[in-house]
C-alpha atoms as a PDB file:
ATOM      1  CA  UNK A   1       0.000   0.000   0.000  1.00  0.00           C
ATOM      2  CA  UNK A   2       1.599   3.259  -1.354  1.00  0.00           C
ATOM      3  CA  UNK A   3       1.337   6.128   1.616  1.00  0.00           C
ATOM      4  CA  UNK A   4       0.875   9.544   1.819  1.00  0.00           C
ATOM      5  CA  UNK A   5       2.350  10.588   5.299  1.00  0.00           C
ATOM      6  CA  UNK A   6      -0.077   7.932   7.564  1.00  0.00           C
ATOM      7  CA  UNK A   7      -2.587   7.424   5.403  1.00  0.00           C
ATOM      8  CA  UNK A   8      -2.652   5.713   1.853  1.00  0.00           C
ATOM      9  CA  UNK A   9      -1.994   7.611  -1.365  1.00  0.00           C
ATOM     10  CA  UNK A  10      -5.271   7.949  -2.974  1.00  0.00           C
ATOM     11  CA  UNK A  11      -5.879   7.813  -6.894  1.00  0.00           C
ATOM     12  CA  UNK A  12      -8.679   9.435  -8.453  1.00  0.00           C
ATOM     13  CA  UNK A  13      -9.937  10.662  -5.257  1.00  0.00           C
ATOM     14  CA  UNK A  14     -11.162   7.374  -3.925  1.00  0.00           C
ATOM     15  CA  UNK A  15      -9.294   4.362  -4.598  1.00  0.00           C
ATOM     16  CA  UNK A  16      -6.103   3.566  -2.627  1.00  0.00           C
ATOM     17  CA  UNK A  17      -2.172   3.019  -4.757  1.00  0.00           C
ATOM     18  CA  UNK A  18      -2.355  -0.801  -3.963  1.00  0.00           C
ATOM     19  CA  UNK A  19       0.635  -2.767  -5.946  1.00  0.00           C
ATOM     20  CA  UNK A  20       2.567  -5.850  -6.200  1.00  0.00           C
ATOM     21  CA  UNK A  21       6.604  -5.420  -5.644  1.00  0.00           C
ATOM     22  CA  UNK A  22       9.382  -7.550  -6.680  1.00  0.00           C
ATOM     23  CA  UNK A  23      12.458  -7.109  -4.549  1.00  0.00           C
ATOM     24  CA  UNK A  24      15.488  -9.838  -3.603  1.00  0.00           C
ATOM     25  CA  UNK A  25      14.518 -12.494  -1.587  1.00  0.00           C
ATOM     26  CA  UNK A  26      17.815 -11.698   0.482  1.00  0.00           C
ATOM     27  CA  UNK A  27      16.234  -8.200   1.441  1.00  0.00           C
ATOM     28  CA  UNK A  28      13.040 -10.144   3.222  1.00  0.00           C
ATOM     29  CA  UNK A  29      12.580 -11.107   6.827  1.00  0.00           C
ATOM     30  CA  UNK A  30      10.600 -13.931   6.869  1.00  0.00           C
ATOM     31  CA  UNK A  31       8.431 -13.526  10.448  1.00  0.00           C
ATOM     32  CA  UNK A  32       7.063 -16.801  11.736  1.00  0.00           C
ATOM     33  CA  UNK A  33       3.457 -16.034  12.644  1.00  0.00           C
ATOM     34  CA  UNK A  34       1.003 -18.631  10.407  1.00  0.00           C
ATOM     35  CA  UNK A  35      -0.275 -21.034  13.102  1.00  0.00           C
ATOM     36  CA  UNK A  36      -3.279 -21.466  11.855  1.00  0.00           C
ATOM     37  CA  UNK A  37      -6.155 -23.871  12.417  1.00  0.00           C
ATOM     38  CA  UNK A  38      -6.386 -24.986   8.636  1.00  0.00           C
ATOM     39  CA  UNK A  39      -4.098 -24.235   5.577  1.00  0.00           C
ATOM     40  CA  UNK A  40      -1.049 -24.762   7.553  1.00  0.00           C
ATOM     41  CA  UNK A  41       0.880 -26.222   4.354  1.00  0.00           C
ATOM     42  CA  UNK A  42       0.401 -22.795   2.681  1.00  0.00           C
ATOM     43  CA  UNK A  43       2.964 -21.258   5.153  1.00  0.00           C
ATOM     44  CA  UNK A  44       1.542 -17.851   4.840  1.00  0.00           C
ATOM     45  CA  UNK A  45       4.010 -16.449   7.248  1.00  0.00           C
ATOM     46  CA  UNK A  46       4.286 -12.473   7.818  1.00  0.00           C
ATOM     47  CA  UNK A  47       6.984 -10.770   6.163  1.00  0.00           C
ATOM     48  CA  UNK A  48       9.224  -7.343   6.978  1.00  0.00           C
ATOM     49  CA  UNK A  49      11.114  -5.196   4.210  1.00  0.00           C
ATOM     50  CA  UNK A  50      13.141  -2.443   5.594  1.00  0.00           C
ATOM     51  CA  UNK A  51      15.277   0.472   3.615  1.00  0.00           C
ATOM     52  CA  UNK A  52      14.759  -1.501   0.012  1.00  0.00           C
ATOM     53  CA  UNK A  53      14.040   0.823  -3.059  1.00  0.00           C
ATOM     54  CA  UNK A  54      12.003  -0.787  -5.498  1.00  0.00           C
ATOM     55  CA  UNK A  55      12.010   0.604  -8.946  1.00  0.00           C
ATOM     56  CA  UNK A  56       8.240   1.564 -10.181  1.00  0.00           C
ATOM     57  CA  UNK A  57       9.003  -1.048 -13.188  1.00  0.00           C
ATOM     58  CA  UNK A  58       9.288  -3.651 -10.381  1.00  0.00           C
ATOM     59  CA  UNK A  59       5.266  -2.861  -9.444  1.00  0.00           C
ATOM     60  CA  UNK A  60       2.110  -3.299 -10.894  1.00  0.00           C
ATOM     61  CA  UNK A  61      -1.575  -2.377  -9.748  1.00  0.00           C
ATOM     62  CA  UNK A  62      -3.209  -5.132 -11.419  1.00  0.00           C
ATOM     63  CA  UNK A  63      -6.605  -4.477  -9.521  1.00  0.00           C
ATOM     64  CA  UNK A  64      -6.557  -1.263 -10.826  1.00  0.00           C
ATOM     65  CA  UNK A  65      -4.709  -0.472 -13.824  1.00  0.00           C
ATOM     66  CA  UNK A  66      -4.989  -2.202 -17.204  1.00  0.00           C
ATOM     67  CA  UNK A  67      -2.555  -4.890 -18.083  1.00  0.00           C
ATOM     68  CA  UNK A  68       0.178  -3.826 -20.914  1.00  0.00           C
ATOM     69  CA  UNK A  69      -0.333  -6.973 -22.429  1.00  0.00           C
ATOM     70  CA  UNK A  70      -3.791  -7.362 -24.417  1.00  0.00           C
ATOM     71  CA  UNK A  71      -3.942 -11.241 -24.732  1.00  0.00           C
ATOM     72  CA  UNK A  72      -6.990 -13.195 -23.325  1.00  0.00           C
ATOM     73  CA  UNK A  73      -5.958 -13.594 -19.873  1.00  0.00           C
ATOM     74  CA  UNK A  74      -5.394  -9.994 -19.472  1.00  0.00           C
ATOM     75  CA  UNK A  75      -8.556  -8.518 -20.185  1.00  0.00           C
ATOM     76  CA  UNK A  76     -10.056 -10.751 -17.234  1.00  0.00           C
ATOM     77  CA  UNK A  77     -10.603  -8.176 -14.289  1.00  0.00           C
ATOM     78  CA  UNK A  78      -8.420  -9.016 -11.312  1.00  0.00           C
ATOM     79  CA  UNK A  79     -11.339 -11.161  -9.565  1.00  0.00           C
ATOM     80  CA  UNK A  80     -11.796 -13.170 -12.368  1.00  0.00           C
ATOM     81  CA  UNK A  81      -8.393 -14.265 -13.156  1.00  0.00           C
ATOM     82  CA  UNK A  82      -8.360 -15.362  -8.849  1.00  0.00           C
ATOM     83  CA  UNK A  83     -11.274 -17.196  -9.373  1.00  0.00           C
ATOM     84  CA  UNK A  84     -10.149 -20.296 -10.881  1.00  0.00           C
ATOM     85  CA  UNK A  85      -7.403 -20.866  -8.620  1.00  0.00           C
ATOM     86  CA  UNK A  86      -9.135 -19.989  -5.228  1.00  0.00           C
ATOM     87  CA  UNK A  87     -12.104 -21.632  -6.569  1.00  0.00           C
ATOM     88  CA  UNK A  88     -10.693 -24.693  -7.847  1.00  0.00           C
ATOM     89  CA  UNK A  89      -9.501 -25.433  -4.063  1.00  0.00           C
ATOM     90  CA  UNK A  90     -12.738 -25.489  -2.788  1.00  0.00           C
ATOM     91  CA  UNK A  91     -14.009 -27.534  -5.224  1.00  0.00           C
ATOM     92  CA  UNK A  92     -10.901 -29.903  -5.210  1.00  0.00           C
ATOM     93  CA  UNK A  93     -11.046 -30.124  -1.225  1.00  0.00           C
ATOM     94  CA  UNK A  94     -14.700 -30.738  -1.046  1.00  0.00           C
ATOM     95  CA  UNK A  95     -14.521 -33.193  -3.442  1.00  0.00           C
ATOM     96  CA  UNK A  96     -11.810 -35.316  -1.714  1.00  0.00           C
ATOM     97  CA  UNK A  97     -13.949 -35.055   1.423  1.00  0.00           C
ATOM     98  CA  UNK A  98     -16.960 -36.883  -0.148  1.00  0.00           C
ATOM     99  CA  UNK A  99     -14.550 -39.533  -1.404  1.00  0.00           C
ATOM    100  CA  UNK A 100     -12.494 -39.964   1.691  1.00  0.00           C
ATOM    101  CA  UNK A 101     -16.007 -40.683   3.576  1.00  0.00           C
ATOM    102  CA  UNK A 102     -16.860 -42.803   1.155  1.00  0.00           C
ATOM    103  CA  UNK A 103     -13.680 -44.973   1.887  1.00  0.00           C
ATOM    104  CA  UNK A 104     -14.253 -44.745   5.624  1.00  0.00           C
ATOM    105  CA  UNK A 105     -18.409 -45.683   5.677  1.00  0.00           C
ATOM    106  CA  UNK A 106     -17.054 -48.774   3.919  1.00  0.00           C
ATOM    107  CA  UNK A 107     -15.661 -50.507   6.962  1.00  0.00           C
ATOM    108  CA  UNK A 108     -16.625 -47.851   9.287  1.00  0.00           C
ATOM    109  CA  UNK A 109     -18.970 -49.631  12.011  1.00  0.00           C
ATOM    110  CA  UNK A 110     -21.660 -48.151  14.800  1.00  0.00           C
ATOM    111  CA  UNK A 111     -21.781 -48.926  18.066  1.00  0.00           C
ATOM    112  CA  UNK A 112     -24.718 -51.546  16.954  1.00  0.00           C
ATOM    113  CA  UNK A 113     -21.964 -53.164  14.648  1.00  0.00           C
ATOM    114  CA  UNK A 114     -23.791 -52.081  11.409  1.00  0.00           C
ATOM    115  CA  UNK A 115     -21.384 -50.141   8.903  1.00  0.00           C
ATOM    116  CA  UNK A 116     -21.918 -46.752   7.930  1.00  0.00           C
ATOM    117  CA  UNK A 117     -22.448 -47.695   4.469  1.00  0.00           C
ATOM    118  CA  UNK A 118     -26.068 -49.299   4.827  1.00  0.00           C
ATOM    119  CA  UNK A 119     -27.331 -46.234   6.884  1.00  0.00           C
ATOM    120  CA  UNK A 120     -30.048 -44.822   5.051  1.00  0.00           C
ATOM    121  CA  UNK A 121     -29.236 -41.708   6.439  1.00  0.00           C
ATOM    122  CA  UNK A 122     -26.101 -41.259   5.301  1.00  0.00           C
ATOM    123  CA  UNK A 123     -27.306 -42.389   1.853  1.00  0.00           C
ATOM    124  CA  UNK A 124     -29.772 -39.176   1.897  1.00  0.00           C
ATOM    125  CA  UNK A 125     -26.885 -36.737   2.938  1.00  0.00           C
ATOM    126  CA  UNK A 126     -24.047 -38.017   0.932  1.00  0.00           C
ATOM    127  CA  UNK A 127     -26.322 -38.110  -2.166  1.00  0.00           C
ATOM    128  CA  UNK A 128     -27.353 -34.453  -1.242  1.00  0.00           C
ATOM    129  CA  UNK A 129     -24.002 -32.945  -0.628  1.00  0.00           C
ATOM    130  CA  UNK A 130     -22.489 -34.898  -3.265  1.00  0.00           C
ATOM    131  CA  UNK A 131     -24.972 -33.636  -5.467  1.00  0.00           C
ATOM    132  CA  UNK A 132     -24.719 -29.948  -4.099  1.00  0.00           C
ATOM    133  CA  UNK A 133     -20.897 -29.845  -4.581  1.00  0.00           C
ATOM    134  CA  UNK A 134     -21.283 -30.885  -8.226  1.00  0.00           C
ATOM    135  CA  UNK A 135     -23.961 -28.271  -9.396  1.00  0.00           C
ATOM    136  CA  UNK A 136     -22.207 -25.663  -7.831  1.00  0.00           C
ATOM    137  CA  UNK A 137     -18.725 -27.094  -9.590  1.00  0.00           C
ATOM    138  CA  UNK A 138     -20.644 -26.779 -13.105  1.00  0.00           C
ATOM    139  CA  UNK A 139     -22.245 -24.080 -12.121  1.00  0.00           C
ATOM    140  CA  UNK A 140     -18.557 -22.193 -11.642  1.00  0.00           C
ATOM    141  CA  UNK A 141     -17.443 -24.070 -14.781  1.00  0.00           C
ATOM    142  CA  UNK A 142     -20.398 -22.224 -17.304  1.00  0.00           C
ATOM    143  CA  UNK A 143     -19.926 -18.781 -15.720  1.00  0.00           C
ATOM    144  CA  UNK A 144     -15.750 -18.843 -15.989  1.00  0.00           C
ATOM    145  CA  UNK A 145     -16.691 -20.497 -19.260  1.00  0.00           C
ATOM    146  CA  UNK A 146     -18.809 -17.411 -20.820  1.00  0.00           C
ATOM    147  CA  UNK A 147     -16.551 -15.285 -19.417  1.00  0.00           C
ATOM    148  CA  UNK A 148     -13.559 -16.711 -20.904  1.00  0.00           C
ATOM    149  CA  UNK A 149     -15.145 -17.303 -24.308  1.00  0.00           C
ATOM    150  CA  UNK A 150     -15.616 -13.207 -24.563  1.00  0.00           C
ATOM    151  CA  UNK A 151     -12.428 -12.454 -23.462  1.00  0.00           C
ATOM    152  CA  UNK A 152     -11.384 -14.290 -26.581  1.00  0.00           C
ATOM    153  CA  UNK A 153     -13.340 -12.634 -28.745  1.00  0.00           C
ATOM    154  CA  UNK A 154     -11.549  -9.599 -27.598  1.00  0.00           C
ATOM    155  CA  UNK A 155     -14.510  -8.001 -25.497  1.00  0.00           C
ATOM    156  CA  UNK A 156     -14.150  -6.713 -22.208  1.00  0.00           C
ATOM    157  CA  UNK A 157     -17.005  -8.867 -19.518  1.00  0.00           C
ATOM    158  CA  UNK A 158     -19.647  -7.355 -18.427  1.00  0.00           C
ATOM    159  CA  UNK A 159     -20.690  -6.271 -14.622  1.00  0.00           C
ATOM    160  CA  UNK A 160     -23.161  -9.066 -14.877  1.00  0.00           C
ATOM    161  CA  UNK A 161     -20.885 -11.924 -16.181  1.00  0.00           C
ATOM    162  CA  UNK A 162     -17.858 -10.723 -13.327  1.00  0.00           C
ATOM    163  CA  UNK A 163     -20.649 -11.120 -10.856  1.00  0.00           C
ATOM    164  CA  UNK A 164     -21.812 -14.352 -12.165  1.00  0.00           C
ATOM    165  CA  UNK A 165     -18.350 -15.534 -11.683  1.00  0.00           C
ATOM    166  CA  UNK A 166     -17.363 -14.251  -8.410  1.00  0.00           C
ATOM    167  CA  UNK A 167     -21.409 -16.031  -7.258  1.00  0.00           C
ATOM    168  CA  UNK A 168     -20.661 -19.232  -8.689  1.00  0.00           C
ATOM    169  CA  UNK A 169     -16.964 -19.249  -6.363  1.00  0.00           C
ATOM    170  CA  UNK A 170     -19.079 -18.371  -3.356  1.00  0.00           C
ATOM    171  CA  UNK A 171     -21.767 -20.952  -3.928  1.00  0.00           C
ATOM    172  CA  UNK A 172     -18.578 -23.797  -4.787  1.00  0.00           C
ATOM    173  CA  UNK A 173     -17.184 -22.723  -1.492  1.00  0.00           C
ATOM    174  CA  UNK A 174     -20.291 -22.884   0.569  1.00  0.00           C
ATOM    175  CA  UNK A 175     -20.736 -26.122  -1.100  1.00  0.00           C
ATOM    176  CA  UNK A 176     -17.530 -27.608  -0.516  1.00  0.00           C
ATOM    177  CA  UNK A 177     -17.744 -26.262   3.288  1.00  0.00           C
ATOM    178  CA  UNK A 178     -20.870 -27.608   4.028  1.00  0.00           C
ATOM    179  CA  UNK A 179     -20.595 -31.410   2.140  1.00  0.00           C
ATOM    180  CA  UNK A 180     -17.587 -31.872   5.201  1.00  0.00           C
ATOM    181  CA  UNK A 181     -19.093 -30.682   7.740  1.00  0.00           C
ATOM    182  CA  UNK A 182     -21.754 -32.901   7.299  1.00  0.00           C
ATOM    183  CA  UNK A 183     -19.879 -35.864   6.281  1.00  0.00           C
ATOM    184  CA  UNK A 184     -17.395 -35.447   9.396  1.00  0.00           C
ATOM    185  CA  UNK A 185     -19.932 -36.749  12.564  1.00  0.00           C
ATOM    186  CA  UNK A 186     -21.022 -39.988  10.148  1.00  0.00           C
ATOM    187  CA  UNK A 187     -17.321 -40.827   9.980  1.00  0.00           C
ATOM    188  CA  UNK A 188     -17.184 -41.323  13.573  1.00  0.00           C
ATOM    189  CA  UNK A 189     -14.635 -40.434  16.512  1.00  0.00           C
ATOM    190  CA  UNK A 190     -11.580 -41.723  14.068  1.00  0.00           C
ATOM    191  CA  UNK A 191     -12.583 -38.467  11.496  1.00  0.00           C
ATOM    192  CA  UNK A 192     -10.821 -36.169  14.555  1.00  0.00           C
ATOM    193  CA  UNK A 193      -7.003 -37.922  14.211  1.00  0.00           C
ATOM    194  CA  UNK A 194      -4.398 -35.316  13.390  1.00  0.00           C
ATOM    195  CA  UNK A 195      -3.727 -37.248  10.191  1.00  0.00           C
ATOM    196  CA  UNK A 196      -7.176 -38.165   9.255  1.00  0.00           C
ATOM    197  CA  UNK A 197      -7.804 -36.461   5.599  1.00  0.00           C
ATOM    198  CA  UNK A 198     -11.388 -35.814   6.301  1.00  0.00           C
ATOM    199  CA  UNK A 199     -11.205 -33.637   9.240  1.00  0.00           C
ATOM    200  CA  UNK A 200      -7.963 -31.624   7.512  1.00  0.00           C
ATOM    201  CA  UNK A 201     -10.205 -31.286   4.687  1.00  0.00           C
ATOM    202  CA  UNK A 202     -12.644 -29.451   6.837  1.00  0.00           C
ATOM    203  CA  UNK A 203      -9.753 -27.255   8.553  1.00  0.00           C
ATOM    204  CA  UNK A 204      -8.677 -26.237   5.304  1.00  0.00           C
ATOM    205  CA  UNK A 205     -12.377 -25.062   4.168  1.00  0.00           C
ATOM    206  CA  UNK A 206     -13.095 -23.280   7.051  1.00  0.00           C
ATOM    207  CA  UNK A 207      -9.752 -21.088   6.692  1.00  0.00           C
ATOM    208  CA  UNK A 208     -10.267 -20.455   3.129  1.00  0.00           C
ATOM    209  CA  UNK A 209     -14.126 -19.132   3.564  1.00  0.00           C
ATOM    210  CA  UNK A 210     -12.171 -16.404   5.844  1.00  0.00           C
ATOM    211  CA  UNK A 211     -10.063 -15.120   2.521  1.00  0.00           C
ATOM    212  CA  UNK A 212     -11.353 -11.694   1.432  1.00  0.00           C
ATOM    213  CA  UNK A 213     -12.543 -13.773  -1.408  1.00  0.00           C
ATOM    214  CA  UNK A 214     -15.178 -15.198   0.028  1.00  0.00           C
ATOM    215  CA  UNK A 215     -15.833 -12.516   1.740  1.00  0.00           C
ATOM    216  CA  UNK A 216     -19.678 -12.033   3.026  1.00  0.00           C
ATOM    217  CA  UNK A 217     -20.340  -8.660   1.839  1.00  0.00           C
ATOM    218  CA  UNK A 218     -19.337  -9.665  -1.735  1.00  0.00           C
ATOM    219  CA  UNK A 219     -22.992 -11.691  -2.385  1.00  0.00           C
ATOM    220  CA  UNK A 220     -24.173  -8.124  -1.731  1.00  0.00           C
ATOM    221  CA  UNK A 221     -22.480  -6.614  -4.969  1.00  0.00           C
ATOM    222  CA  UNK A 222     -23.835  -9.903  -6.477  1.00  0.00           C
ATOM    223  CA  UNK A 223     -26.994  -8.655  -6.173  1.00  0.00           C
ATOM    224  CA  UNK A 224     -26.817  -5.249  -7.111  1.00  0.00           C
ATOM    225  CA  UNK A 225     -25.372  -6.348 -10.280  1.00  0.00           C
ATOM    226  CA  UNK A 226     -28.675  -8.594 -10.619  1.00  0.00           C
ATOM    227  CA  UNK A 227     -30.446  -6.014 -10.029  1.00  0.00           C
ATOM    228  CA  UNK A 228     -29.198  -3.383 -12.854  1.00  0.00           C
ATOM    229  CA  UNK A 229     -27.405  -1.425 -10.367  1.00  0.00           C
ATOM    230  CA  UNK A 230     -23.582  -0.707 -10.043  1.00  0.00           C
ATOM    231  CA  UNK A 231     -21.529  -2.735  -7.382  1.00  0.00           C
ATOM    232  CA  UNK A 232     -20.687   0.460  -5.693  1.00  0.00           C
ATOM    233  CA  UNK A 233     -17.124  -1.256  -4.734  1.00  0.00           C
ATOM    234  CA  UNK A 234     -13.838  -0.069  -6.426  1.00  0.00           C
ATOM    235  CA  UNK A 235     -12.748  -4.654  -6.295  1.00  0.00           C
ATOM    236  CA  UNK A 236     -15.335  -5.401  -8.338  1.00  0.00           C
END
């Protein structure tokens, strides 16, 4: 964040100078702080730069400013280009947490002896959230889709297909979050164990839904799009 004095450097009035720097790793002080409760493979640590000039050339604003390159993948809006990748965790994750139950309600028996598998119950809710997590995977798939086909075509997306995008991701997380944590209690007191997949599977979903990404207050620009109005939001 570029300041001015204490506060940041504003552009146009009302957005802030975010950008991206390059600098040496040798300049960075790596600060161990990410003890987190999920995503702790990510090793998201803090970081400290002191005294190191970058060169503007070694920044870009890609949030704000348009790319200098005007190939496909540029003329996606910053959100849209994140999608993919924070979206295609969800739906990876979630999708490994419906197969890892399925492995466990094989053998996996009740106190009455009976194996998870034959509960009727957990034929209802795997068949729901399994179903859930694969709507809201096409769902993303279509809306990335259209948006990558005009991009192509050398259009610039609309506020409508951005929002359908950055929609679909929310509904793939939600999806993802709620098919483990309602396949976890079927699996049984073994689905706590530090290296049970299933319960790291719901660790890791939980810490993603708190990225800005997934961010509550971003269904609300969702549906002012829907509703023929501008986002009001300079991230959209």
């Amino acid at each position: 964040m570029v300041m001015d004095g204490d506060a940041p450097r504003m552009i146009d009035g009302h957005r802030p100078d975010w950008r991206f720097a390059w600098f040496r790793r040798a300049d960075v002080e790596v600060i161990d702080t990410w003890h987190a409760a999920g995503l702790r493979g990510t090793g998201s640590n803090d970081i400290a730069v002191h005294d190191v000039y970058v060169a503007e050339h070694h920044t870009c604003a890609p949030i704000f400013m348009p790319a200098r390159c005007d190939r496909p993948l540029y003329r996606l809006c910053f959100y849209n280009l994140l999608a993919p990748l924070i979206a295609g965790f969800a739906s990876g994750v979630g999708r490994r947490a419906v197969t890892r139950f399925v492995e466990i309600a094989e053998s996996k028996r009740r106190g009455t002896g009976a194996i998870v598998r034959d509960d009727e119950h957990c034929h209802a809710l795997l068949g729901q959230v399994d179903t859930q997590l694969r709507a809201a995977r096409a769902y993303f798939v279509d809306a990335i889709g259209e948006v990558w086909s005009t991009v192509n075509a050398g259009d610039e997306c609309s506020f409508q297909q951005r929002a359908g995008v950055m929609g679909a991701a929310q509904l793939l997380l939600r999806s993802a979050v709620t098919a483990a944590d309602a396949l976890v209690p079927f699996a049984g007191a073994t689905a706590i164990a530090d290296d049970e997949p299933l319960q790291r599977c719901l660790r890791d979903l939980q810490a993603a839904r708190q990225h800005i990404f997934f961010a509550p207050d971003a269904l609300k620009r969702v549906g002012r799009v829907a509703l023929g109005l501008d986002p009001e939001h300079w991230m959209f």
